[in-house]
N, C-alpha and C. Protein backbone atom coordinates (compact mmCIF):
# COMPACT_ATOMS: atom_id res chain seq x y z
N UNK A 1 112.35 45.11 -95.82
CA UNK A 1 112.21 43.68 -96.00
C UNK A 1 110.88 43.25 -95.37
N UNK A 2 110.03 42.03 -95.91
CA UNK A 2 108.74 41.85 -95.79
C UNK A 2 108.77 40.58 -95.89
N UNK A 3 108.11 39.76 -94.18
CA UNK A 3 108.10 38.16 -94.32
C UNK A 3 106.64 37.91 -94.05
N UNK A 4 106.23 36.77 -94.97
CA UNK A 4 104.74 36.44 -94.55
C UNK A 4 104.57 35.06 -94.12
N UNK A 5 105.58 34.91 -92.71
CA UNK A 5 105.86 33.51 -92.28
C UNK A 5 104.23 33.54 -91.44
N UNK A 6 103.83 32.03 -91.25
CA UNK A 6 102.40 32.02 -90.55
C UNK A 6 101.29 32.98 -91.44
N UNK A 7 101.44 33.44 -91.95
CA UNK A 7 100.53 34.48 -92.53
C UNK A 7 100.06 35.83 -91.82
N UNK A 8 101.15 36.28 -91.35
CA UNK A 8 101.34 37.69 -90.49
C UNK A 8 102.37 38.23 -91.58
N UNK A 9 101.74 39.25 -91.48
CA UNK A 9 102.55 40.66 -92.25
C UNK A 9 103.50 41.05 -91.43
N UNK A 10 104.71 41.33 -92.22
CA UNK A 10 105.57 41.93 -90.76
C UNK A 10 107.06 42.73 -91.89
N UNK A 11 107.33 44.15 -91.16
CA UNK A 11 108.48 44.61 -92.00
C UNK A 11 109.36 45.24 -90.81
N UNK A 12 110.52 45.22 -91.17
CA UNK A 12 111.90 45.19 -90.87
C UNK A 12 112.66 46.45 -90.91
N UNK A 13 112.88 47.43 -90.40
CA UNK A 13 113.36 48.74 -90.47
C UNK A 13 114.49 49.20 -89.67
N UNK A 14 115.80 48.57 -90.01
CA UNK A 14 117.08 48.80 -89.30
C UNK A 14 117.22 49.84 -89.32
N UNK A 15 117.47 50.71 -87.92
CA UNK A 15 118.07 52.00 -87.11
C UNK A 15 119.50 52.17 -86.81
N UNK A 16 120.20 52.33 -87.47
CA UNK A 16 121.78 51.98 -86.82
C UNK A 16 122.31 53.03 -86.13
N UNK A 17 123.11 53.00 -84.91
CA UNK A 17 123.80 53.84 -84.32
C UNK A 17 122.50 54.21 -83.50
N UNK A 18 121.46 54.11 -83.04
CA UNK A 18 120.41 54.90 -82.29
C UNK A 18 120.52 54.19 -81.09
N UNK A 19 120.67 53.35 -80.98
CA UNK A 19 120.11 52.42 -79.70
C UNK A 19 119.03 52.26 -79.30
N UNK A 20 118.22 52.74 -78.20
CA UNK A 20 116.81 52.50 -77.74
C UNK A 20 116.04 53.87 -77.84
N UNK A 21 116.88 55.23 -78.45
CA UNK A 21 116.02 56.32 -78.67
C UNK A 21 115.21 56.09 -80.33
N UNK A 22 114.20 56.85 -80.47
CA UNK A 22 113.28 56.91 -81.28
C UNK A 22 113.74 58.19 -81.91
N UNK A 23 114.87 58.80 -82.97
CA UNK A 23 115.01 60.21 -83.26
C UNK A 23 113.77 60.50 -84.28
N UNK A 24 113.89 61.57 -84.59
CA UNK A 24 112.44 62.37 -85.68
C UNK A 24 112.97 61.73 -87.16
N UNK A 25 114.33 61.98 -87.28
CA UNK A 25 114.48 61.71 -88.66
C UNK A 25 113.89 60.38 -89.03
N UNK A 26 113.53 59.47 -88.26
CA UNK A 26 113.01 58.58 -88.46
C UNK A 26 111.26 58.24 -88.67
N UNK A 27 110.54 59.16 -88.28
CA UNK A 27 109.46 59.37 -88.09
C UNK A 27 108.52 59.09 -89.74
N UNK A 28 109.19 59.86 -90.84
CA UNK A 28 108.57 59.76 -92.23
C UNK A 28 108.78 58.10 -92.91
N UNK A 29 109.68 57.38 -91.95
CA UNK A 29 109.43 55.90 -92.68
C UNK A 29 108.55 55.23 -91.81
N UNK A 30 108.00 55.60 -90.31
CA UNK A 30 106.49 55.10 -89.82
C UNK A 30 105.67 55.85 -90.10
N UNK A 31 105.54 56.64 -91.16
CA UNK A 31 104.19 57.12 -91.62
C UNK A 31 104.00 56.06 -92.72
N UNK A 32 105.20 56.13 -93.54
CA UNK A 32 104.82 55.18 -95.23
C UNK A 32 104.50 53.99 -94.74
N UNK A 33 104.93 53.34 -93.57
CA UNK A 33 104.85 52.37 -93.39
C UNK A 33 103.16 52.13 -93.04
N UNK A 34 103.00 52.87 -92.07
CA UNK A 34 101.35 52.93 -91.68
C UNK A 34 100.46 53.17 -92.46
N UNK A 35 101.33 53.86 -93.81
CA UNK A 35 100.43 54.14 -94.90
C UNK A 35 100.08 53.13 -96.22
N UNK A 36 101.29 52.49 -95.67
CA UNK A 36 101.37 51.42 -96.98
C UNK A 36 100.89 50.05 -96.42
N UNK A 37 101.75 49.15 -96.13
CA UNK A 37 101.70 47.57 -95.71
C UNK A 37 100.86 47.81 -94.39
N UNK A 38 100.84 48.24 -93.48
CA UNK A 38 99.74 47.93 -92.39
C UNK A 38 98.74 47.89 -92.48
N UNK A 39 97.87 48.96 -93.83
CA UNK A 39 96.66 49.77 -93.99
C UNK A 39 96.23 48.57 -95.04
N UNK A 40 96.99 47.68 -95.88
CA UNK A 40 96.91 46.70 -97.01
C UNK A 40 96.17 45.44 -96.72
């Protein structure tokens, strides 16, 4: 999900069940992400 309130880019990437750890399986949706909408 993608809001362009104020005119800041900003996306939304629910983790469920993790709590405050960062696991790997998660790692390939902050690449697309860095690759896609941040880099845009």
């Amino acid at each position: 999900m993608e809001s362009a309130a104020a005119g800041a880019k900003t996306a939304v990437h629910e983790m469920n069940g993790v709590g405050h750890a960062y696991p790997e399986s998660e790692y390939p949706a902050v690449r697309a992400w860095l690759r896609g909408p941040v880099l845009k």
